[in-house]
PDB file of N, CA and C in Angstrom:
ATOM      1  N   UNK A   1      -3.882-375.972  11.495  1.00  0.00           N
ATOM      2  CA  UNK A   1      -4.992-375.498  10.732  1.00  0.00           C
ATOM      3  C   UNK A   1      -4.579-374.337   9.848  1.00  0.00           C
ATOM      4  N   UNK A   2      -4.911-374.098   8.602  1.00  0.00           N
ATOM      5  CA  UNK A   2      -4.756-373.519   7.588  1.00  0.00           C
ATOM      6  C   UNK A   2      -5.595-371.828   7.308  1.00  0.00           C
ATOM      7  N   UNK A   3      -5.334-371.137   6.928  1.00  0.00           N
ATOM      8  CA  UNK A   3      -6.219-370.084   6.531  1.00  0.00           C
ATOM      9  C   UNK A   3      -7.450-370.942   5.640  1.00  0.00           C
ATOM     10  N   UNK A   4      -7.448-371.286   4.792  1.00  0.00           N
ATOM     11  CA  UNK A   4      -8.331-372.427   4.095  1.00  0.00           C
ATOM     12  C   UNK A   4      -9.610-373.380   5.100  1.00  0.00           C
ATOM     13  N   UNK A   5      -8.999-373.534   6.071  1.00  0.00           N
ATOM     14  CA  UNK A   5      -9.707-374.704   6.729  1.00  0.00           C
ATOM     15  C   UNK A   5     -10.780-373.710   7.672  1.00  0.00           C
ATOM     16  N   UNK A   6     -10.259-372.558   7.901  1.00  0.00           N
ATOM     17  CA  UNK A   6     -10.695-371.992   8.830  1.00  0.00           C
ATOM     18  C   UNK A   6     -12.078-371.295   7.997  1.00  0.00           C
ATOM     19  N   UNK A   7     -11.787-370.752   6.884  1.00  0.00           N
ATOM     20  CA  UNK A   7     -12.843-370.065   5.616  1.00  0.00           C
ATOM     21  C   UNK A   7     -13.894-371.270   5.432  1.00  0.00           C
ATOM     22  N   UNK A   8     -13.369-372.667   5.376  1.00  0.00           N
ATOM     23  CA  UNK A   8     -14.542-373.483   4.743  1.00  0.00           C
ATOM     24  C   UNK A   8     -15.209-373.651   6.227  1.00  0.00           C
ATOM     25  N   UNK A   9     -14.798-373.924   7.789  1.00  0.00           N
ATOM     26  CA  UNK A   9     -15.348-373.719   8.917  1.00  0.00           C
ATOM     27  C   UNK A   9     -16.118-372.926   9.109  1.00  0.00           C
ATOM     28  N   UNK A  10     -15.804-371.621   8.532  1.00  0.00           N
ATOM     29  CA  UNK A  10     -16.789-370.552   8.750  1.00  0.00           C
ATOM     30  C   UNK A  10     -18.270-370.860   8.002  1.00  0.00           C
ATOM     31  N   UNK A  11     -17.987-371.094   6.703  1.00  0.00           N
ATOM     32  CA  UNK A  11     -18.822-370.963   5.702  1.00  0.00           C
ATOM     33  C   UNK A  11     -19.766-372.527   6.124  1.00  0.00           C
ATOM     34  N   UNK A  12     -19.375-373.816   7.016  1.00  0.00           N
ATOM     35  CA  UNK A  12     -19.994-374.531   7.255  1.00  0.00           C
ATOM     36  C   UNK A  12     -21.178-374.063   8.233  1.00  0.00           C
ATOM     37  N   UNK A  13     -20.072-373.164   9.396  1.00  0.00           N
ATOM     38  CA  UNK A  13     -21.006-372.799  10.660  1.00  0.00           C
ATOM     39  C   UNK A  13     -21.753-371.626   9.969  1.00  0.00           C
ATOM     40  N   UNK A  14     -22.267-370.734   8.903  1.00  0.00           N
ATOM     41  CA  UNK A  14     -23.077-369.976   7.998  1.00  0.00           C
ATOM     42  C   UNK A  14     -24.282-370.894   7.839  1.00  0.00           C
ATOM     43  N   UNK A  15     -23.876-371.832   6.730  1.00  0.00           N
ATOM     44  CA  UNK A  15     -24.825-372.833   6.453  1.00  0.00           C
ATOM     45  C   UNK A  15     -25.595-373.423   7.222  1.00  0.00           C
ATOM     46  N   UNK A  16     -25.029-374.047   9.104  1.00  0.00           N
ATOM     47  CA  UNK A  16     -25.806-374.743   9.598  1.00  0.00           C
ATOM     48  C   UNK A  16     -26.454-373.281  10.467  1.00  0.00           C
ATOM     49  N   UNK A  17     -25.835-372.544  10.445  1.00  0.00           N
ATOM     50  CA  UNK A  17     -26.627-370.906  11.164  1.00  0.00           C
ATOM     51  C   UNK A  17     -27.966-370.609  10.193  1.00  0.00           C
ATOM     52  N   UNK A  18     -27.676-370.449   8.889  1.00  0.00           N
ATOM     53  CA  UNK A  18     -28.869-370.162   8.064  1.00  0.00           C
ATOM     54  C   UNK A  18     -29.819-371.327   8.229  1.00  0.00           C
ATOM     55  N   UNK A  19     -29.515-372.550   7.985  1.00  0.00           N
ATOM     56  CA  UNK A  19     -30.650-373.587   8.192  1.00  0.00           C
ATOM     57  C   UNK A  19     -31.053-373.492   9.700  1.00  0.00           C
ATOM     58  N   UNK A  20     -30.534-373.771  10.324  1.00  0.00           N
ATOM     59  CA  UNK A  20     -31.090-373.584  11.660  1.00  0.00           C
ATOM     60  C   UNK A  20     -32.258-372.148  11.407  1.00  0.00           C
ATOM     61  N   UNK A  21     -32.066-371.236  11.048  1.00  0.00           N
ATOM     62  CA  UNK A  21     -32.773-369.816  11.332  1.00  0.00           C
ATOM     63  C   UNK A  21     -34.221-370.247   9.901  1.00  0.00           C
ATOM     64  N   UNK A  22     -33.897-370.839   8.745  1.00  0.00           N
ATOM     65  CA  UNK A  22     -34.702-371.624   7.612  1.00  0.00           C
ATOM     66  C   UNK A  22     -35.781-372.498   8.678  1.00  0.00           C
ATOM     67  N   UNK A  23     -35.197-373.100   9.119  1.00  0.00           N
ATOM     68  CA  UNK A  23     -36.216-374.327   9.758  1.00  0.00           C
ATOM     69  C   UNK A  23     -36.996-373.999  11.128  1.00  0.00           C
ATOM     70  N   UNK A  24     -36.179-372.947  11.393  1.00  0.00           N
ATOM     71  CA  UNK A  24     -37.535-371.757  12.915  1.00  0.00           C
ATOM     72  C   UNK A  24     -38.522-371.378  12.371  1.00  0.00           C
ATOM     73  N   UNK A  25     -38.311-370.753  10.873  1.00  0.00           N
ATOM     74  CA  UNK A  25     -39.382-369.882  10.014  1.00  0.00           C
ATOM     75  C   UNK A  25     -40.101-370.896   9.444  1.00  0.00           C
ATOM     76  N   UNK A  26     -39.725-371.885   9.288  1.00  0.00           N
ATOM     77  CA  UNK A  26     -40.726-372.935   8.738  1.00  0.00           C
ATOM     78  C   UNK A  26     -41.431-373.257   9.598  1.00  0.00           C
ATOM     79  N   UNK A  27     -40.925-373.683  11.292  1.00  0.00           N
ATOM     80  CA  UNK A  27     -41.573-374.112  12.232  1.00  0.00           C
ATOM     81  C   UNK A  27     -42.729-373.359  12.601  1.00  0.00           C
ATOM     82  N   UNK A  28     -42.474-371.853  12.462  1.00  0.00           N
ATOM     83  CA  UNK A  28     -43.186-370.808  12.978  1.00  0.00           C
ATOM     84  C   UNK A  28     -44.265-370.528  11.868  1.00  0.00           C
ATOM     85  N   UNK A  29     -44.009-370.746  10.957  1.00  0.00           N
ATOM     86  CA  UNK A  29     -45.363-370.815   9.750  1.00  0.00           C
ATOM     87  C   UNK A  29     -46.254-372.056   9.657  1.00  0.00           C
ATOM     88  N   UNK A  30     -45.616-372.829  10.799  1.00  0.00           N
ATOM     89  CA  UNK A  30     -46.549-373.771  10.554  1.00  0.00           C
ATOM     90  C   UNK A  30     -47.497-374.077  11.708  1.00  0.00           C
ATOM     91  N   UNK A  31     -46.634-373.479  12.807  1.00  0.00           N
ATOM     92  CA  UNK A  31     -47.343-373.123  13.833  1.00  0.00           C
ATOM     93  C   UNK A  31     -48.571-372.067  13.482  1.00  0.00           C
ATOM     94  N   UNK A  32     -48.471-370.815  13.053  1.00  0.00           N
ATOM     95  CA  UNK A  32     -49.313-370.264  12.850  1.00  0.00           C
ATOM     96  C   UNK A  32     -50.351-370.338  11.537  1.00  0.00           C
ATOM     97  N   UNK A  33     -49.985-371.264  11.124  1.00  0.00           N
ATOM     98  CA  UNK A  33     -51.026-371.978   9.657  1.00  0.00           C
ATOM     99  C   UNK A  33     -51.979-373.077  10.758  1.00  0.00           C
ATOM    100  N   UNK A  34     -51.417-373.729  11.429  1.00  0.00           N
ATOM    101  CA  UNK A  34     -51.852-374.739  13.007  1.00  0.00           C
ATOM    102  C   UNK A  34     -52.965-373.796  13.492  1.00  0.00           C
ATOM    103  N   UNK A  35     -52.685-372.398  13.972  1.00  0.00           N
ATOM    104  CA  UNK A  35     -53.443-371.598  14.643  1.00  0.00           C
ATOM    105  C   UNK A  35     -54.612-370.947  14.333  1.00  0.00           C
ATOM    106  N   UNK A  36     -54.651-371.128  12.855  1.00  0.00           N
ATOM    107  CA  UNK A  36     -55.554-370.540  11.647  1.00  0.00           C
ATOM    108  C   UNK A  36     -56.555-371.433  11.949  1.00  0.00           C
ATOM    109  N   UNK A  37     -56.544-372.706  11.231  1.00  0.00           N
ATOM    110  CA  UNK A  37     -56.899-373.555  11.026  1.00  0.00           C
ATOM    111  C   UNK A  37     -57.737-374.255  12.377  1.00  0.00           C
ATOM    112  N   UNK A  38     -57.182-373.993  13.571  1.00  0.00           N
ATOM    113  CA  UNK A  38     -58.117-374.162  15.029  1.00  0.00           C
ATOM    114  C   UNK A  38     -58.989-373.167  14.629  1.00  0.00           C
ATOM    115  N   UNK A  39     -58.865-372.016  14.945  1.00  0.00           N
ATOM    116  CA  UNK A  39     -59.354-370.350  15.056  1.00  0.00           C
ATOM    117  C   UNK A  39     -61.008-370.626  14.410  1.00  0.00           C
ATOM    118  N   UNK A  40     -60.309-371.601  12.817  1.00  0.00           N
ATOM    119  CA  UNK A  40     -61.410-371.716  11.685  1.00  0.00           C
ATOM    120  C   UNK A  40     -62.147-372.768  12.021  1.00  0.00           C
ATOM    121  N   UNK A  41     -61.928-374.017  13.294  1.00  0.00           N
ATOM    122  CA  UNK A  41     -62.746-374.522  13.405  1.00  0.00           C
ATOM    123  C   UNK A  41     -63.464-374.596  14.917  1.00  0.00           C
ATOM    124  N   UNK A  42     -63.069-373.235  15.774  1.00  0.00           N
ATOM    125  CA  UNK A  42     -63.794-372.784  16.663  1.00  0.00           C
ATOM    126  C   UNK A  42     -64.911-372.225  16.379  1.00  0.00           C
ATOM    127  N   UNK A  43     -64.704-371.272  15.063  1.00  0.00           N
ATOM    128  CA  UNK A  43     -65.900-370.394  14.423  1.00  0.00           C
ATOM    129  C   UNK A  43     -67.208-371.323  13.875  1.00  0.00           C
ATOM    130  N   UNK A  44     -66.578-371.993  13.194  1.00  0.00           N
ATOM    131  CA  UNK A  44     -67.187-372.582  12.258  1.00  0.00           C
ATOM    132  C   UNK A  44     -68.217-373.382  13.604  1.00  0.00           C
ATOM    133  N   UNK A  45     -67.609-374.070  14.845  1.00  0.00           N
ATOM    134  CA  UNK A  45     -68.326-374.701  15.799  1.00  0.00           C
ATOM    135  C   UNK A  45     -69.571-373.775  16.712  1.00  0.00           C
ATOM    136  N   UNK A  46     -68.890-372.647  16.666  1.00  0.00           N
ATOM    137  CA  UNK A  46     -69.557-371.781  17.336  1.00  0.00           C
ATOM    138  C   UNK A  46     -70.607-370.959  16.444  1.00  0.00           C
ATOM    139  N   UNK A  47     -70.319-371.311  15.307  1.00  0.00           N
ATOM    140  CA  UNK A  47     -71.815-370.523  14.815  1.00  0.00           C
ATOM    141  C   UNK A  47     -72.920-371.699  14.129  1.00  0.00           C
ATOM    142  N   UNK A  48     -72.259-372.851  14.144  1.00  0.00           N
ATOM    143  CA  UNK A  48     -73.272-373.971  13.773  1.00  0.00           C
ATOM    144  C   UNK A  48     -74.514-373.635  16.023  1.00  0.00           C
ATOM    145  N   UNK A  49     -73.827-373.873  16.490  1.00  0.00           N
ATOM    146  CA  UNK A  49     -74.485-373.693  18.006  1.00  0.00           C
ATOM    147  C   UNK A  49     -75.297-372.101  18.137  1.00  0.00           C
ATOM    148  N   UNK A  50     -74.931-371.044  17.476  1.00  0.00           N
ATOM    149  CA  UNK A  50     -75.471-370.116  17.593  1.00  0.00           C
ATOM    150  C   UNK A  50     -76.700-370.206  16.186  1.00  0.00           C
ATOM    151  N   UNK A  51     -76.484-370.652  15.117  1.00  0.00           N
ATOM    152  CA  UNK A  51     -77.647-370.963  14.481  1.00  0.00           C
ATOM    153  C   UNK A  51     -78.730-371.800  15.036  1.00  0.00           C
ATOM    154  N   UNK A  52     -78.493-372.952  15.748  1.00  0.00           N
ATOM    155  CA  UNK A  52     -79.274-373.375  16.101  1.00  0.00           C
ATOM    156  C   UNK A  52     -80.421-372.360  17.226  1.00  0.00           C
ATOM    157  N   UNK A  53     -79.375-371.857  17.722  1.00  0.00           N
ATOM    158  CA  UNK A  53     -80.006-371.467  19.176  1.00  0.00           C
ATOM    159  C   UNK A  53     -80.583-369.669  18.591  1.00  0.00           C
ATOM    160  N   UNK A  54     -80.549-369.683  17.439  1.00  0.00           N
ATOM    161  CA  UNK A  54     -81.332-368.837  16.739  1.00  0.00           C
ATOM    162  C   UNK A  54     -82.468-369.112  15.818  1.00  0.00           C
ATOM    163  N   UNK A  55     -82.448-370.449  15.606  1.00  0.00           N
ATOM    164  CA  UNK A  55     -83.460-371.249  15.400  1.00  0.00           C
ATOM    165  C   UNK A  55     -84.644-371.665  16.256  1.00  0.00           C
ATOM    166  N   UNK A  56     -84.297-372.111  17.508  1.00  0.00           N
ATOM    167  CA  UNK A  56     -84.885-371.891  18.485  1.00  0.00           C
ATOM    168  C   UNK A  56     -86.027-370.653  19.322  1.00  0.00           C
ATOM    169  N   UNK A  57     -85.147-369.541  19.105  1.00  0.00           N
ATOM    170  CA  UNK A  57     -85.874-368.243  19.226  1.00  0.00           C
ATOM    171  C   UNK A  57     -87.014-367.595  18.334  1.00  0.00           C
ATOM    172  N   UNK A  58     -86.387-367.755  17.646  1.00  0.00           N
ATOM    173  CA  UNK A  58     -86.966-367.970  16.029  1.00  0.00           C
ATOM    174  C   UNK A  58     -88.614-368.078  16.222  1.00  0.00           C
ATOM    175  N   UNK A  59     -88.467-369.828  16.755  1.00  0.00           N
ATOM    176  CA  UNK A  59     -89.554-370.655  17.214  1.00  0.00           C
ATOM    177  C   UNK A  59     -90.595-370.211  18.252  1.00  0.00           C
ATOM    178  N   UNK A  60     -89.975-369.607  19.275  1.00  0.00           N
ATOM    179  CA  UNK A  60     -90.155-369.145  20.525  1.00  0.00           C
ATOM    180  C   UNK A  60     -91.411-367.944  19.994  1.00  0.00           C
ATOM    181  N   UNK A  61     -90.322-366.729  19.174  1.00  0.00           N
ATOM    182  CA  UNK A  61     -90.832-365.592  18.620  1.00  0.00           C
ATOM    183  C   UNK A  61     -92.249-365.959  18.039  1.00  0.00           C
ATOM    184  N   UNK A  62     -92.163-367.150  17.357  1.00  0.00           N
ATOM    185  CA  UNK A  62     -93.890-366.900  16.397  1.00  0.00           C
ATOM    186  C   UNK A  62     -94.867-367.445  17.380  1.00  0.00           C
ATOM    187  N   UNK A  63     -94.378-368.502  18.383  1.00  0.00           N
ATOM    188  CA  UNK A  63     -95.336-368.801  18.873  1.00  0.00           C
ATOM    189  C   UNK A  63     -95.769-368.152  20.252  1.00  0.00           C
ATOM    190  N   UNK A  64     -95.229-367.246  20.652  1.00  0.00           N
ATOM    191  CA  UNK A  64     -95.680-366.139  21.409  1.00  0.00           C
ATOM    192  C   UNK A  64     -96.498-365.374  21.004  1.00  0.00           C
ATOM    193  N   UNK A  65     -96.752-364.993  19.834  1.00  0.00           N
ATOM    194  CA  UNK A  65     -97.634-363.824  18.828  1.00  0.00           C
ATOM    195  C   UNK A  65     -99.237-364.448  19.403  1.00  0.00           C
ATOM    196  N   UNK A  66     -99.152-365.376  18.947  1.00  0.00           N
ATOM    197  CA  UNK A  66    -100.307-366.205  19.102  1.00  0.00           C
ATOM    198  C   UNK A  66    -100.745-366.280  20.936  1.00  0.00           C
ATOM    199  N   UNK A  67    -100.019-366.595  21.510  1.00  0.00           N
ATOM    200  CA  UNK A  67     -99.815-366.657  23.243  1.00  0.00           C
ATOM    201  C   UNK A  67    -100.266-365.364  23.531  1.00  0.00           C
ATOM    202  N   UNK A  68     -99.848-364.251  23.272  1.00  0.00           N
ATOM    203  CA  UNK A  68    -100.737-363.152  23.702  1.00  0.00           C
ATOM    204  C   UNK A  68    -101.979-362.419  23.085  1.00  0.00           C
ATOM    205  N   UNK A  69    -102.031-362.923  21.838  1.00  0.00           N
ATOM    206  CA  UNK A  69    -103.013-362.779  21.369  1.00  0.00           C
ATOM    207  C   UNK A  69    -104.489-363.542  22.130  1.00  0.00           C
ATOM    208  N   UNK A  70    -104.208-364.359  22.479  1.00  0.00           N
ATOM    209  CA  UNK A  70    -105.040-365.201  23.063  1.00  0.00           C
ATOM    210  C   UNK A  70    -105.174-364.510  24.419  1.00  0.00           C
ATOM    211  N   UNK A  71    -104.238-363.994  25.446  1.00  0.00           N
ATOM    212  CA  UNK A  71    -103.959-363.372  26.781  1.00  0.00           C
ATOM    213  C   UNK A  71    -104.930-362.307  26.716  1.00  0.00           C
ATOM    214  N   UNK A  72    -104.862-361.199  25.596  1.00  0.00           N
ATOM    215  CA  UNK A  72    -105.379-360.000  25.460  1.00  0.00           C
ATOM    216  C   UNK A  72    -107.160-360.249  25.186  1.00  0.00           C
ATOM    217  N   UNK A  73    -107.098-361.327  24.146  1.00  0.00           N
ATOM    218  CA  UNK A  73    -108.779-361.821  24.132  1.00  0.00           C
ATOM    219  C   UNK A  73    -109.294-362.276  25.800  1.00  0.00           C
ATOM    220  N   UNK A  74    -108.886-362.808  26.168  1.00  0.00           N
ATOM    221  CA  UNK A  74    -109.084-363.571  27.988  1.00  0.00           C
ATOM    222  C   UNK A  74    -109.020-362.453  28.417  1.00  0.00           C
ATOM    223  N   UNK A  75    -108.181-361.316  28.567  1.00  0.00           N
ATOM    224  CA  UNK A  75    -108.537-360.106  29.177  1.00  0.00           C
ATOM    225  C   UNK A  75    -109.542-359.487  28.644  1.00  0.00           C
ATOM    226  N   UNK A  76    -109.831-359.324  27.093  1.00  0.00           N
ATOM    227  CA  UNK A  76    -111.884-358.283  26.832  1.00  0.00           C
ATOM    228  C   UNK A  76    -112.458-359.400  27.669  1.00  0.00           C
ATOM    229  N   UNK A  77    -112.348-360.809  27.876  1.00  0.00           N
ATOM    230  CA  UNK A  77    -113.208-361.725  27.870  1.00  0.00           C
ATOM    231  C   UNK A  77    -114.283-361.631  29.273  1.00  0.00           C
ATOM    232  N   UNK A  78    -112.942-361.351  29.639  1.00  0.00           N
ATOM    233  CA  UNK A  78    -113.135-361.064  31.768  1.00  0.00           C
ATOM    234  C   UNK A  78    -113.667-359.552  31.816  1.00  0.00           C
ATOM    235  N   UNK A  79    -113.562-358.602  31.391  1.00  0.00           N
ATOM    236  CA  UNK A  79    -113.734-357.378  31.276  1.00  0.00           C
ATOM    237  C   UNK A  79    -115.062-357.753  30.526  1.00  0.00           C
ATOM    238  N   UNK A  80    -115.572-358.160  30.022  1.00  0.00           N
ATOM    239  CA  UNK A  80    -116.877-358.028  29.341  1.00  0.00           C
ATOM    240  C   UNK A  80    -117.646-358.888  30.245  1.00  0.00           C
ATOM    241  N   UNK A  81    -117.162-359.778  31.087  1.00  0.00           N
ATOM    242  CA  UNK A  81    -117.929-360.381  31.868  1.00  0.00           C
ATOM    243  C   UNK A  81    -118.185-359.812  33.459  1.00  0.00           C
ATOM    244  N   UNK A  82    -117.130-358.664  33.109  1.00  0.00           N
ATOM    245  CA  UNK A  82    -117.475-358.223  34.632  1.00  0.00           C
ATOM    246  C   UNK A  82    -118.508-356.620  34.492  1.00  0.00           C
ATOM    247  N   UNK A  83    -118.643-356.805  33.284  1.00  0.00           N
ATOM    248  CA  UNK A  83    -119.993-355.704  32.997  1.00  0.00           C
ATOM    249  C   UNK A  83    -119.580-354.579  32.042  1.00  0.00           C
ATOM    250  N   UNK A  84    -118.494-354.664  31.561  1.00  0.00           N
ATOM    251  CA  UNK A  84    -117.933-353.833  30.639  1.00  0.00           C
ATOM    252  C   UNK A  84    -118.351-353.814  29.187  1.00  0.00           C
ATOM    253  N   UNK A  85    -118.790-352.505  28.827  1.00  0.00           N
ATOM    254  CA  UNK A  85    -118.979-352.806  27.140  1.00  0.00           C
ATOM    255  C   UNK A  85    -117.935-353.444  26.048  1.00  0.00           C
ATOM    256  N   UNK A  86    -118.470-354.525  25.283  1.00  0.00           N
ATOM    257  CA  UNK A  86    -117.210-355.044  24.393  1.00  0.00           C
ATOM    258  C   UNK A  86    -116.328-354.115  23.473  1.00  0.00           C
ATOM    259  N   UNK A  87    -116.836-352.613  23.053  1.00  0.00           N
ATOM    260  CA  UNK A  87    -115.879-351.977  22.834  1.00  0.00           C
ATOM    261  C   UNK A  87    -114.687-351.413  23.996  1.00  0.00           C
ATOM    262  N   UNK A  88    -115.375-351.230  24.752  1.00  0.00           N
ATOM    263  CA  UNK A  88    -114.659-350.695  26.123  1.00  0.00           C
ATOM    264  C   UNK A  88    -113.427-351.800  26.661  1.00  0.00           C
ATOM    265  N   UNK A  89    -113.671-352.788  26.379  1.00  0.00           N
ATOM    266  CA  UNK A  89    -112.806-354.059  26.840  1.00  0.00           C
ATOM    267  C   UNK A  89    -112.104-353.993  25.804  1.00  0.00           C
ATOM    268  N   UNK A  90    -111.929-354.131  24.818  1.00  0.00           N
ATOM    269  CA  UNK A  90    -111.120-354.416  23.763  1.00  0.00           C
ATOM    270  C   UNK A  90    -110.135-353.351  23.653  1.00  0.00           C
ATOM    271  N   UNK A  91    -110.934-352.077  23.765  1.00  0.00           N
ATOM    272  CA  UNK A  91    -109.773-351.141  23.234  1.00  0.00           C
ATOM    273  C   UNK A  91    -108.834-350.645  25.029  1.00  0.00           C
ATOM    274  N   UNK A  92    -109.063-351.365  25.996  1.00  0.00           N
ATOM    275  CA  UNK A  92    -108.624-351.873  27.345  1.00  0.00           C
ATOM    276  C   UNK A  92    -107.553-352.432  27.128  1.00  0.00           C
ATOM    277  N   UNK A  93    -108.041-353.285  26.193  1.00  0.00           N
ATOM    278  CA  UNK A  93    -107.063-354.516  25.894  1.00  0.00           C
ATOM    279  C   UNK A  93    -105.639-354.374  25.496  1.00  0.00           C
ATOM    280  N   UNK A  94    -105.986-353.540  24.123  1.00  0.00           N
ATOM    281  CA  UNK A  94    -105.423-352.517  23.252  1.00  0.00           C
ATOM    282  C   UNK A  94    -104.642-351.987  23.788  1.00  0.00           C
ATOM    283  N   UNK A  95    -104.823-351.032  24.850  1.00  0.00           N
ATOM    284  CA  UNK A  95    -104.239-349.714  25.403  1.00  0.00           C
ATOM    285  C   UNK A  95    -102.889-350.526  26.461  1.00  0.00           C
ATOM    286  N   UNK A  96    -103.142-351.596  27.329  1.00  0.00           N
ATOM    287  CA  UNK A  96    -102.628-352.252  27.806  1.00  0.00           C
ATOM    288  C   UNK A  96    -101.668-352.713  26.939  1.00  0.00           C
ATOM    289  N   UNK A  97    -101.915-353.720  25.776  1.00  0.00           N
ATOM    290  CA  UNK A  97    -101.282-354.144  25.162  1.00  0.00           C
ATOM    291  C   UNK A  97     -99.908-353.164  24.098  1.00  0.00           C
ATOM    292  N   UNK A  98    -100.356-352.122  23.771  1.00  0.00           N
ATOM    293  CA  UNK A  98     -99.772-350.858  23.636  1.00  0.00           C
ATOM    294  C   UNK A  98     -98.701-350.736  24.628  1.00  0.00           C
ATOM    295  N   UNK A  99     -99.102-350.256  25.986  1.00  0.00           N
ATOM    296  CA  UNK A  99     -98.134-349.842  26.857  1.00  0.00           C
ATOM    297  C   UNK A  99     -97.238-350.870  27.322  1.00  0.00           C
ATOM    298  N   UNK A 100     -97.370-352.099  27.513  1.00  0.00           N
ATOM    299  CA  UNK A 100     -96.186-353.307  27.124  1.00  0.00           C
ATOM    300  C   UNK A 100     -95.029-352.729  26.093  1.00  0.00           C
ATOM    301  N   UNK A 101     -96.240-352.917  24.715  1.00  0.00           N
ATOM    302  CA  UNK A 101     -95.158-352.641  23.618  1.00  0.00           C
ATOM    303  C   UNK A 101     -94.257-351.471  23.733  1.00  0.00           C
ATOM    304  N   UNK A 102     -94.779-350.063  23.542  1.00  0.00           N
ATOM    305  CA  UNK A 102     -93.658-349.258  24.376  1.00  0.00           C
ATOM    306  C   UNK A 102     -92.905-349.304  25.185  1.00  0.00           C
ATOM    307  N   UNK A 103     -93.032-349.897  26.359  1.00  0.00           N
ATOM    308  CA  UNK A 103     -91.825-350.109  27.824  1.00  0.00           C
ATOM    309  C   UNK A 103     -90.841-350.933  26.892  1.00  0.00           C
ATOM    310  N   UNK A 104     -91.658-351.976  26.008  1.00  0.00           N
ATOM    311  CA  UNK A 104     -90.186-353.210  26.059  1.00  0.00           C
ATOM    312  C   UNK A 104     -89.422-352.233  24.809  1.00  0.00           C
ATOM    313  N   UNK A 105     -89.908-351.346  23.616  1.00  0.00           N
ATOM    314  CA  UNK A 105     -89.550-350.761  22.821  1.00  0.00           C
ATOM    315  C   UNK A 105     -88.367-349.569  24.043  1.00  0.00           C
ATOM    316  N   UNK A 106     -89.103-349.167  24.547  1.00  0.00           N
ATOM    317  CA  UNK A 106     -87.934-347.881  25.498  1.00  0.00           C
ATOM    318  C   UNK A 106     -86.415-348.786  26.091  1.00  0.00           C
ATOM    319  N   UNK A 107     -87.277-349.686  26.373  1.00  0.00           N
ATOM    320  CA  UNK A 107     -85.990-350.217  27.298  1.00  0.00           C
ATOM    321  C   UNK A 107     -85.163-351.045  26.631  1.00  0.00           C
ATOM    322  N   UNK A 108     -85.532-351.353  25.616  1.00  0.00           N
ATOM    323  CA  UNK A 108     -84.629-351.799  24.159  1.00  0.00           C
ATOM    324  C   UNK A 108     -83.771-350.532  23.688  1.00  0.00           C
ATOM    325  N   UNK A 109     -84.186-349.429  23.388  1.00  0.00           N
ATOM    326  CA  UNK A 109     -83.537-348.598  22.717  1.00  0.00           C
ATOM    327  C   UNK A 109     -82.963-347.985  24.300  1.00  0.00           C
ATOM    328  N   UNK A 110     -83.652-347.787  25.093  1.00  0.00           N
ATOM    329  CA  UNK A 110     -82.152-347.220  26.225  1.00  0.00           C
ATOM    330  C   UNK A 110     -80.660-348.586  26.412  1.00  0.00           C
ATOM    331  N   UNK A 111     -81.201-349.806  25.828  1.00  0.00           N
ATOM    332  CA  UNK A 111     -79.898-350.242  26.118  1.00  0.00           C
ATOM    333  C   UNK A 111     -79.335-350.715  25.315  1.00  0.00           C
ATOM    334  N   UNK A 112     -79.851-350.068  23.712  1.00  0.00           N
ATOM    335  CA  UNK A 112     -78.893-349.695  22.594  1.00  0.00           C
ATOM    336  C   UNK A 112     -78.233-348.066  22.756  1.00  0.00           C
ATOM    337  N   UNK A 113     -78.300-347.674  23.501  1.00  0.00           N
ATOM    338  CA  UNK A 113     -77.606-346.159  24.069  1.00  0.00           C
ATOM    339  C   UNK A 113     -75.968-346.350  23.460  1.00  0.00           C
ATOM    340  N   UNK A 114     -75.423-345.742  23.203  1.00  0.00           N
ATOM    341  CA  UNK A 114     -73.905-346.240  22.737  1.00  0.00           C
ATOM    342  C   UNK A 114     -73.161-345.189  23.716  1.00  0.00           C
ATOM    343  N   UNK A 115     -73.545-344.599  24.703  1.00  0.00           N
ATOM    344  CA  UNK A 115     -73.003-343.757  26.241  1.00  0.00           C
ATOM    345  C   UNK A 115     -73.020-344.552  26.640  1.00  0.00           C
ATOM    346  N   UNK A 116     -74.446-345.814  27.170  1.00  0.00           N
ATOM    347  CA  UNK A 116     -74.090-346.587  27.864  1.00  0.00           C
ATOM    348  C   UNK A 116     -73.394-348.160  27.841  1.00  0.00           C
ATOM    349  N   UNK A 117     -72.955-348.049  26.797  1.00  0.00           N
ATOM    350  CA  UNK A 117     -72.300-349.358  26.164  1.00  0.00           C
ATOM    351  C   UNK A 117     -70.366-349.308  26.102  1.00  0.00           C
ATOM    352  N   UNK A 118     -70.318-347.764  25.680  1.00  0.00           N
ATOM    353  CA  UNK A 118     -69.275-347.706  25.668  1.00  0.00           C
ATOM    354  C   UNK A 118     -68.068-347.679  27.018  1.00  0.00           C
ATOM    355  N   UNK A 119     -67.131-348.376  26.848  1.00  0.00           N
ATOM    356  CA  UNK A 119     -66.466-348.510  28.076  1.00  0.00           C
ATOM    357  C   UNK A 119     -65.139-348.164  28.385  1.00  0.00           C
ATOM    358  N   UNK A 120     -65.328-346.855  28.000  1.00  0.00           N
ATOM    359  CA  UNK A 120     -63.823-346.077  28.159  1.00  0.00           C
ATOM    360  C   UNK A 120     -63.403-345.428  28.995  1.00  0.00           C
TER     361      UNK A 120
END
């Protein structure tokens, strides 16, 4: 073997060293173009299911308005039938209906607290 033979040996084992290290980086970009592309159709799955199921609530929300509206009338209703003046029942009603709304308002904003959320 020649000084010659040994230079073009080298420069072969370069070439198949660089391609070899060419075709990892290709592999590996395509792997992570692969990983994108799941990622994008986990999201995309998971918020078609969370729209819906915000659609749903949605639903829930208006037709409750009405559900207690009706609850709070059945309460003057009974209160006026058990001898109570119809202003007296209503604003009963009211006051009740009030103190709901506050508790669920308090206990909403105590567990938007960001002391008690945070977890460090």
């Amino acid at each position: 073997m020649t000084i010659q033979d040994d230079v073009k040996t080298g420069r072969d084992d370069l070439r198949a060293v660089s391609g070899l290290f060419g075709d990892a980086l290709s592999q590996a970009a395509k792997l992570f173009q692969n990983e994108v592309d799941l990622a994008k159709a986990e999201l995309t799955e998971k918020t078609r299911a969370m729209a819906a199921a915000v659609c749903f609530l949605a639903g829930g929300a208006i037709l409750v308005i009405p559900a207690l509206v009706m609850a709070l009338l059945a309460l003057s209703a009974a209160l006026i039938s058990a001898g109570w003046s119809q202003p007296l029942s209503y604003l009963t009603s009211a006051v009740v209906a009030a103190a709901l709304a506050g508790l669920l308002v308090a206990i909403g904003m105590n567990r938007l607290d960001p002391k008690k959320t945070d977890t460090r």
